[in-house]
Each structure stands twice: as C-alpha cells, then as structure tokens.
PDB file of N, CA and C in Angstrom:
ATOM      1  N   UNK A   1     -52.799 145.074  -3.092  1.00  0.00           N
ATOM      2  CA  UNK A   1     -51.668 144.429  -3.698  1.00  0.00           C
ATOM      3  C   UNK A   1     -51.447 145.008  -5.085  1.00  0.00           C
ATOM      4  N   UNK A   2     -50.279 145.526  -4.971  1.00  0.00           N
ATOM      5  CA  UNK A   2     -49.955 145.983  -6.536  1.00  0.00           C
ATOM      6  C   UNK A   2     -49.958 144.848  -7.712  1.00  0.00           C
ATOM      7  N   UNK A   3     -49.404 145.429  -9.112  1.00  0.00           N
ATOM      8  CA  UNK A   3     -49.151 144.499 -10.007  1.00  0.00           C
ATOM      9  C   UNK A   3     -47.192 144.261  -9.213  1.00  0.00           C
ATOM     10  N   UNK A   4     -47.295 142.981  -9.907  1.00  0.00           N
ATOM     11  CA  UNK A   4     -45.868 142.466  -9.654  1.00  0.00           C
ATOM     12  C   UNK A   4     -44.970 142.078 -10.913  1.00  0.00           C
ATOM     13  N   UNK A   5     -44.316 142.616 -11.800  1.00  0.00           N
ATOM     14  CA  UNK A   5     -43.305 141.866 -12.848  1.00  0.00           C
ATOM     15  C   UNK A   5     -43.339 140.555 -12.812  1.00  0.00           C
ATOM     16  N   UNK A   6     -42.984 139.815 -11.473  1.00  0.00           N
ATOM     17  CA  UNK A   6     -42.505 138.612 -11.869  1.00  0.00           C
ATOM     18  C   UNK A   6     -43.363 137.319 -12.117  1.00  0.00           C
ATOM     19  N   UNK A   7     -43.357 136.842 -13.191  1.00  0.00           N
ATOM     20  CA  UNK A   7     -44.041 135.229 -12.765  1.00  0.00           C
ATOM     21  C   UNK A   7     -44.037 134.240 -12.349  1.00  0.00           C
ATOM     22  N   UNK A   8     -44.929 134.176 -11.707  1.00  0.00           N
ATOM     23  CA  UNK A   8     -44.361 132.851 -10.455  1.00  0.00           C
ATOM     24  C   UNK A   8     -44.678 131.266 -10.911  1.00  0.00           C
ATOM     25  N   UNK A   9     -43.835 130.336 -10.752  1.00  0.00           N
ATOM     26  CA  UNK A   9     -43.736 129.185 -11.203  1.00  0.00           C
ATOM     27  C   UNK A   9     -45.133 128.439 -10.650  1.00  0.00           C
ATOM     28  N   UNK A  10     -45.798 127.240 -11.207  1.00  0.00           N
ATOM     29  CA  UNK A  10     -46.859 126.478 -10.102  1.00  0.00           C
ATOM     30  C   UNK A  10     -45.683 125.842  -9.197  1.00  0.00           C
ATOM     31  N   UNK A  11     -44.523 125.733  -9.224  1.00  0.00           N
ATOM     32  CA  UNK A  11     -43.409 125.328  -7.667  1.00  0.00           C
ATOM     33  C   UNK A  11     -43.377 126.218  -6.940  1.00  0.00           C
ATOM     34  N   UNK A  12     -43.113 127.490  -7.432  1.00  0.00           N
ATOM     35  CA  UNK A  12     -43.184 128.752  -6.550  1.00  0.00           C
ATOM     36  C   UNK A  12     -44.767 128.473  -5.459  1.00  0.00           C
ATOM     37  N   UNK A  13     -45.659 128.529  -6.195  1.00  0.00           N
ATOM     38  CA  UNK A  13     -47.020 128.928  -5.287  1.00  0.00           C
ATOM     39  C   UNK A  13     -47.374 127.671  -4.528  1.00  0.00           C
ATOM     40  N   UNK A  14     -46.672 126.305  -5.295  1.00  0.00           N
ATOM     41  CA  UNK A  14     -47.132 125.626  -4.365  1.00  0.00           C
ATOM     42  C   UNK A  14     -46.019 125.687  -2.890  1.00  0.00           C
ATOM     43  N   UNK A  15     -44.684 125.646  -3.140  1.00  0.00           N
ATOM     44  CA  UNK A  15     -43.907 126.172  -2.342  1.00  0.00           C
ATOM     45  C   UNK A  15     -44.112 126.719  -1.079  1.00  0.00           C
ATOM     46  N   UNK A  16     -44.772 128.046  -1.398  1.00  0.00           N
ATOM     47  CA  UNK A  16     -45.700 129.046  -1.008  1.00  0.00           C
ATOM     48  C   UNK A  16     -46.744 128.876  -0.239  1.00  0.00           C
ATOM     49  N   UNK A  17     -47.158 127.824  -0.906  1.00  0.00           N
ATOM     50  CA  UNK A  17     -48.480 127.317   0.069  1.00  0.00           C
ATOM     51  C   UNK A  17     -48.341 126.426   1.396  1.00  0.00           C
ATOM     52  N   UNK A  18     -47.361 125.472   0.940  1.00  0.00           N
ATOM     53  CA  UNK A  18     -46.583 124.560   1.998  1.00  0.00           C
ATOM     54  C   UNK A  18     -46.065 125.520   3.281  1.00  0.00           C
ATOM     55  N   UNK A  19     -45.387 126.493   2.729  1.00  0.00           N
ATOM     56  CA  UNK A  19     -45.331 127.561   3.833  1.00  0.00           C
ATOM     57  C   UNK A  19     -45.980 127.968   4.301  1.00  0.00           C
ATOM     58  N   UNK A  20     -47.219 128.591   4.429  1.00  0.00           N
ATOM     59  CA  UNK A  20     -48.521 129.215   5.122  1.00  0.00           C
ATOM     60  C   UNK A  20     -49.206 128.435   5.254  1.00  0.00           C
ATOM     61  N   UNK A  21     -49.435 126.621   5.011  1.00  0.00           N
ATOM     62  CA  UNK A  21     -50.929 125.709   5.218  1.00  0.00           C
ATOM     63  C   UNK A  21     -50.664 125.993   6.606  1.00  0.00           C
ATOM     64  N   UNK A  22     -50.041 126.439   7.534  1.00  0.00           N
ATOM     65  CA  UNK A  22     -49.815 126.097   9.233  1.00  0.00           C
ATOM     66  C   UNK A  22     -50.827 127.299   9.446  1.00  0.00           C
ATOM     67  N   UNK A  23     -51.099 128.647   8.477  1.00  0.00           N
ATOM     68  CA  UNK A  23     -51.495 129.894   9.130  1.00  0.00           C
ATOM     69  C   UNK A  23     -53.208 129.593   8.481  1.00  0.00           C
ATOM     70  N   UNK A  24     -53.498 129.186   7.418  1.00  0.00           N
ATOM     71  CA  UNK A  24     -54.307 129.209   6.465  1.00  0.00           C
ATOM     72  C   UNK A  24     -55.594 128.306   7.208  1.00  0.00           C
ATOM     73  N   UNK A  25     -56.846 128.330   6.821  1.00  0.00           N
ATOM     74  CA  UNK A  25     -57.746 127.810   7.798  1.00  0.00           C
ATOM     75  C   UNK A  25     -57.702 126.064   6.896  1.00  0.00           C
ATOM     76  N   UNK A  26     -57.772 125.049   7.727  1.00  0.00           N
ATOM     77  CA  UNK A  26     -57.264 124.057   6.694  1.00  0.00           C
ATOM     78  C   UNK A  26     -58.110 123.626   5.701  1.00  0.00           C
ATOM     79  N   UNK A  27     -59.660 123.998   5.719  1.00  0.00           N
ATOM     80  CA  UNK A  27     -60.468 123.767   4.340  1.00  0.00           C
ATOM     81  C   UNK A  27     -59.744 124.541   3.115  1.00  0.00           C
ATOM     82  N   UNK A  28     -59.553 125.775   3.510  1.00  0.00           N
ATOM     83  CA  UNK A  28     -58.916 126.703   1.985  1.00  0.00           C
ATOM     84  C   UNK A  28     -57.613 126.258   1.581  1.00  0.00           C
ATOM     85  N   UNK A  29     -57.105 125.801   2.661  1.00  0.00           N
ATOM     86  CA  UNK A  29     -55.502 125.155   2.191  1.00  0.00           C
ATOM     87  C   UNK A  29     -55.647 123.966   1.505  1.00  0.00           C
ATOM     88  N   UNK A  30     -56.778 122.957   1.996  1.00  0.00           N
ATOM     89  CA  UNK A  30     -57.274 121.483   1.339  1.00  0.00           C
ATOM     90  C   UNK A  30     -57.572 121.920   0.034  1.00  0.00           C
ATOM     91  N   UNK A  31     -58.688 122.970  -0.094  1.00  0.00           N
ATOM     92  CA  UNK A  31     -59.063 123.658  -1.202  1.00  0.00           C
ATOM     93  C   UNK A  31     -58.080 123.861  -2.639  1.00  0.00           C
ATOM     94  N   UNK A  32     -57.385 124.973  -2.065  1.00  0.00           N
ATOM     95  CA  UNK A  32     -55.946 125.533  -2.860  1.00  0.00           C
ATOM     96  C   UNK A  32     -55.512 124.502  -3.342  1.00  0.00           C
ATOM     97  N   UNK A  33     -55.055 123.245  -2.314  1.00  0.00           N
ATOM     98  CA  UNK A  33     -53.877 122.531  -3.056  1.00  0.00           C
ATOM     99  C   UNK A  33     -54.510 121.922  -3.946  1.00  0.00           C
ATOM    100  N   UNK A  34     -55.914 121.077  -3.982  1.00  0.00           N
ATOM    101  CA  UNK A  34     -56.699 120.856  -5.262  1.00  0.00           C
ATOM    102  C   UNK A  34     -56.625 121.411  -6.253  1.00  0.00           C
ATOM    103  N   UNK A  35     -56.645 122.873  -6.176  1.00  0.00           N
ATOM    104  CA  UNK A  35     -57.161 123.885  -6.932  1.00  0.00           C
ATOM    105  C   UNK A  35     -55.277 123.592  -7.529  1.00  0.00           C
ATOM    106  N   UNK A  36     -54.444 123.647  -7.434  1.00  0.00           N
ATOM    107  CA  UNK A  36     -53.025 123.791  -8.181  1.00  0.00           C
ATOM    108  C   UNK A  36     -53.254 122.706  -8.583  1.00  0.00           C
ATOM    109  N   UNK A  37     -53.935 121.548  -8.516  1.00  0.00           N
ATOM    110  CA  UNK A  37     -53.811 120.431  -9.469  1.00  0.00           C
ATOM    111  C   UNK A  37     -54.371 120.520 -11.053  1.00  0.00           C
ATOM    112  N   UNK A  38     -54.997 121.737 -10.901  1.00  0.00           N
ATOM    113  CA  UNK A  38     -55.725 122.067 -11.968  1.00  0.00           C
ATOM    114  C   UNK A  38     -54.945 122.490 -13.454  1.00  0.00           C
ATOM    115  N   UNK A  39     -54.848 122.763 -14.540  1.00  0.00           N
ATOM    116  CA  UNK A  39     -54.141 123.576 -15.288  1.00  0.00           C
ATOM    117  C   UNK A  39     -54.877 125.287 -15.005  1.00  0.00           C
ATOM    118  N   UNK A  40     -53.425 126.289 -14.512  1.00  0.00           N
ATOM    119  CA  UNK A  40     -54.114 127.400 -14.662  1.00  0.00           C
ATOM    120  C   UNK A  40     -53.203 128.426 -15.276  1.00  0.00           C
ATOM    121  N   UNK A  41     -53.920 129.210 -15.519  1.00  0.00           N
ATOM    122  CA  UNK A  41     -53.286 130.571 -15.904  1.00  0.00           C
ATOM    123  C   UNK A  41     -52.300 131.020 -15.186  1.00  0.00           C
ATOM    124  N   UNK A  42     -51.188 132.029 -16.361  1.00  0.00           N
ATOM    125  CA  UNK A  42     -50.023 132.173 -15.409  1.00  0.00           C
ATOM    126  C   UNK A  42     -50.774 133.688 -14.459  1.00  0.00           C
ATOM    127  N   UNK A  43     -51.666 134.445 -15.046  1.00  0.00           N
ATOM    128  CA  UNK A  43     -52.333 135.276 -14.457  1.00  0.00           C
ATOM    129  C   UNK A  43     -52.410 134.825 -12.808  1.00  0.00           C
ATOM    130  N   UNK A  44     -53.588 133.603 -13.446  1.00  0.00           N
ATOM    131  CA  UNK A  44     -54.002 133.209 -11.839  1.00  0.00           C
ATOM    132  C   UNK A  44     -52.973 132.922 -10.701  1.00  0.00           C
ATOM    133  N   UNK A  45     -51.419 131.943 -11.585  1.00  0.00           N
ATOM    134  CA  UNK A  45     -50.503 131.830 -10.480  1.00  0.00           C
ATOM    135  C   UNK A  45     -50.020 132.844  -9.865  1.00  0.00           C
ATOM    136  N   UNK A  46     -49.822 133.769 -10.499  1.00  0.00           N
ATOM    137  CA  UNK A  46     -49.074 135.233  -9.863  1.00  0.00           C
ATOM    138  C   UNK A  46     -50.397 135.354  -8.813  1.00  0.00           C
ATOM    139  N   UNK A  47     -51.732 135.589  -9.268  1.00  0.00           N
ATOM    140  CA  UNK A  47     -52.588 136.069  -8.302  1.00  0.00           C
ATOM    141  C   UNK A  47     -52.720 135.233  -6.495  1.00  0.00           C
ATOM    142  N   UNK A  48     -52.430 133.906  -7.411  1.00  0.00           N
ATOM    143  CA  UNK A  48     -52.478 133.166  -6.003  1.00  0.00           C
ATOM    144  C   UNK A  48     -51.063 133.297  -5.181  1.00  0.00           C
ATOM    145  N   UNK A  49     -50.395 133.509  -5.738  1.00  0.00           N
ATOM    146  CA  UNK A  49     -48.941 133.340  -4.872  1.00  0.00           C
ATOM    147  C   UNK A  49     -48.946 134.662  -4.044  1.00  0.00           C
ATOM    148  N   UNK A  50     -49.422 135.828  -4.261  1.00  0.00           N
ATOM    149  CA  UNK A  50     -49.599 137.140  -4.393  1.00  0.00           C
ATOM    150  C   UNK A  50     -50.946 137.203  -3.077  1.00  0.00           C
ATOM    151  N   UNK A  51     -51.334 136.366  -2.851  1.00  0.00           N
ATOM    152  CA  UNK A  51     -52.614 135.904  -1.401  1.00  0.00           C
ATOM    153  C   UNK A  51     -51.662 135.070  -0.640  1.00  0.00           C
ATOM    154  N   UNK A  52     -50.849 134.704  -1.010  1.00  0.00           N
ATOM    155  CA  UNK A  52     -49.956 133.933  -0.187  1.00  0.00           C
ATOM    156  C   UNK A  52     -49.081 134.187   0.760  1.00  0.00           C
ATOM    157  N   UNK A  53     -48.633 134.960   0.173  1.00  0.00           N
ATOM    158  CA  UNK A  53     -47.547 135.664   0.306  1.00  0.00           C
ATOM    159  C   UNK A  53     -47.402 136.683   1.417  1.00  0.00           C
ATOM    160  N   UNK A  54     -46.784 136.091   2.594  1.00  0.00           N
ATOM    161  CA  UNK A  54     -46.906 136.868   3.632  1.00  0.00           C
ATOM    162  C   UNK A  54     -48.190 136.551   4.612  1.00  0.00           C
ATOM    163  N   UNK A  55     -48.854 135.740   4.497  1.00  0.00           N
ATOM    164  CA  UNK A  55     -50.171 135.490   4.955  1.00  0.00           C
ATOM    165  C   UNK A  55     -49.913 135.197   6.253  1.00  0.00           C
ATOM    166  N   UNK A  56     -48.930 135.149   6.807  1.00  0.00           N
ATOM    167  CA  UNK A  56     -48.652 134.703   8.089  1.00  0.00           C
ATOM    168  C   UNK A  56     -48.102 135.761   8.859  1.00  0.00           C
ATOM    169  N   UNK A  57     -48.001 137.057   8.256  1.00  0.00           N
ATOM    170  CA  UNK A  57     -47.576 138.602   9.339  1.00  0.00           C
ATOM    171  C   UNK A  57     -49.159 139.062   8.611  1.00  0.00           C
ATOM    172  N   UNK A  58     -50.383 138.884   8.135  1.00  0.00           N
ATOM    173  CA  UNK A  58     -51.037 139.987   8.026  1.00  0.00           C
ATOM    174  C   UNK A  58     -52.156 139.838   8.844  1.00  0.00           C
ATOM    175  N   UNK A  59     -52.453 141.276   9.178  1.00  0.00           N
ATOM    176  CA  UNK A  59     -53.493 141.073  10.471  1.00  0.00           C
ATOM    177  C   UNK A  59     -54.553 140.390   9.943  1.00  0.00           C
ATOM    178  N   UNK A  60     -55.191 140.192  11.199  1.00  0.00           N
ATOM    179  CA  UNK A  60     -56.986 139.100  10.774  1.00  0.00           C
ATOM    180  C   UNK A  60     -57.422 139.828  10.349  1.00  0.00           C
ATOM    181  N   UNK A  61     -57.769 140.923  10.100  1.00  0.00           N
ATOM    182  CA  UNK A  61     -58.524 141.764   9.056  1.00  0.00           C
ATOM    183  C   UNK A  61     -58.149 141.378   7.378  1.00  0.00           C
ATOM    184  N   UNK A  62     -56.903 141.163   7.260  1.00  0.00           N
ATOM    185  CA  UNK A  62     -55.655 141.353   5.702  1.00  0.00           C
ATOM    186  C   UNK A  62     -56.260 139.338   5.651  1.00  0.00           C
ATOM    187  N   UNK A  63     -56.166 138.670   6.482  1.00  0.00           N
ATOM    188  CA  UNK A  63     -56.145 137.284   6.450  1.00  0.00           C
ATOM    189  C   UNK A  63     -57.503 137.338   5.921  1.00  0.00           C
ATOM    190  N   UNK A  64     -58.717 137.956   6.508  1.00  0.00           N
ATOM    191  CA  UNK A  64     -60.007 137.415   6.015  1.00  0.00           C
ATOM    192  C   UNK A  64     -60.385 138.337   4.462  1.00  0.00           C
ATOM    193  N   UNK A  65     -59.712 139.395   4.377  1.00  0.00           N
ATOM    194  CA  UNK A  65     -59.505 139.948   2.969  1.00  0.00           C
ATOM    195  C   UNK A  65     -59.018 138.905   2.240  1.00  0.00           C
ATOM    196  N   UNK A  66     -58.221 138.511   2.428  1.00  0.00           N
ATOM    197  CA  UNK A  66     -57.659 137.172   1.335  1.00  0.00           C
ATOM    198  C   UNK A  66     -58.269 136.122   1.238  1.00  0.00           C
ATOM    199  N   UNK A  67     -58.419 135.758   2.533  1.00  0.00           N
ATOM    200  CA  UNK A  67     -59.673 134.707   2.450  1.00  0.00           C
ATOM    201  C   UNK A  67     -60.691 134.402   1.647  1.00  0.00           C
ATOM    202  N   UNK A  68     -61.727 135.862   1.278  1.00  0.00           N
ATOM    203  CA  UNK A  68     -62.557 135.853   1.034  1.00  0.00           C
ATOM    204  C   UNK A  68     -61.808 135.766  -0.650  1.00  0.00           C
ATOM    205  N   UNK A  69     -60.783 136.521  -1.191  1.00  0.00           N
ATOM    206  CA  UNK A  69     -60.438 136.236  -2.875  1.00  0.00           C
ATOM    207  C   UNK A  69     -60.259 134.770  -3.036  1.00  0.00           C
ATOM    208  N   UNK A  70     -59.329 133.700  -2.326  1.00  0.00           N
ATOM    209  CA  UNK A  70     -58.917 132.742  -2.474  1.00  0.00           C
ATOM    210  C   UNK A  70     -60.239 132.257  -2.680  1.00  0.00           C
ATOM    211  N   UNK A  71     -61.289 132.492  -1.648  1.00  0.00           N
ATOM    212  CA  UNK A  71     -62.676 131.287  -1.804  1.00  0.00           C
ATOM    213  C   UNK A  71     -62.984 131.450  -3.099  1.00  0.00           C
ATOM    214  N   UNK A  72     -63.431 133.166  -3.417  1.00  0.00           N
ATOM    215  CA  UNK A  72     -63.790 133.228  -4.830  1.00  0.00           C
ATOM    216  C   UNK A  72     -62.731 133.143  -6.600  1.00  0.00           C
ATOM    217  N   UNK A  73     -61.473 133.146  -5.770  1.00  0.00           N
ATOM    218  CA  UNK A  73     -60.923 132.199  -7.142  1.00  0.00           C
ATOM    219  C   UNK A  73     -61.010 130.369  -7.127  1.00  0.00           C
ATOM    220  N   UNK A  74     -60.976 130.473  -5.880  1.00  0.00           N
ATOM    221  CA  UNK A  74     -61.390 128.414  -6.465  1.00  0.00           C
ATOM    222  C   UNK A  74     -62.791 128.332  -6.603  1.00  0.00           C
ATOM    223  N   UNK A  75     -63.938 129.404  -6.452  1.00  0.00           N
ATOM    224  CA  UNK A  75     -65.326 128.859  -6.978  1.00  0.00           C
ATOM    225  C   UNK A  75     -65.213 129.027  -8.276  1.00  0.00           C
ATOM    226  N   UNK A  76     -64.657 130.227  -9.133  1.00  0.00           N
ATOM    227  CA  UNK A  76     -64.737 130.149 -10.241  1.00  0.00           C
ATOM    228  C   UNK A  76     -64.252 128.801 -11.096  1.00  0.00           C
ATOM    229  N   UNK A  77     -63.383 128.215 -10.655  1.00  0.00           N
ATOM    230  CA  UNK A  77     -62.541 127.113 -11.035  1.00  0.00           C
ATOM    231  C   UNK A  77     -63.455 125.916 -10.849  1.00  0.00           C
ATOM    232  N   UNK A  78     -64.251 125.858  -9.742  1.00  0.00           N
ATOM    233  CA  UNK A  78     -65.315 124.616  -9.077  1.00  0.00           C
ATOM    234  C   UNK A  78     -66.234 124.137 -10.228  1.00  0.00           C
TER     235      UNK A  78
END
C-alpha cells in the first residue's frame, strides 16, 4: 500500500468498517470498532482505513496480510 494524500475522517473509517464487518473475521471487526472508540492519530486513521479498504476483493492471502497489521495496530493501542 502506497502513501495516500488524503486524510481520512474517524466517519470515513468507521464508514469503512461498517462496510467490510460482513468480510472481516468478527473478533477483529469487534476489535476495530473498540479500537475507533479510542482517541487516535490522524496517521493511524489513514492507516486503518487504508486495511480497509477494499478488503472484500483481496485474495486470502492480501486478507490475512491485513489481518495480521490490524491485530498488531490494536495491540499496540491494548
């Protein structure tokens, strides 16, 4: 995933998330949406929206690649 210009709102990612909880395994989606209750960085929002994004065309290989960032940005946060 490249860098992206734009910054994404916490409506955007949660948005975002509402869209893919159907593809997403439902602990990391339970996870996530906790995890946006949090105050975070606009860094982190771009990063999370940016795992989001599209999560529902990328192969199970691209899904468990993301997987595995999402776990390790909400441990850091834990």
């Amino acid at each position: 995933m490249g860098t992206c210009p734009i910054d994404h709102s916490l409506e955007d990612v949660v948005k975002k998330l509402d869209d893919q909880k159907p593809f997403l395994p439902k602990e990391l989606a339970d996870r996530t949406e906790q995890f946006l209750q949090e105050k975070l960085s606009q860094n982190t929002l771009n990063e999370l929206f940016h795992l989001l994004k599209k999560y529902d065309l990328a192969s199970e290989e691209e899904r468990a690649g993301r997987n595995v960032k999402l776990t390790e940005m909400l441990a850091k946060k834990a």
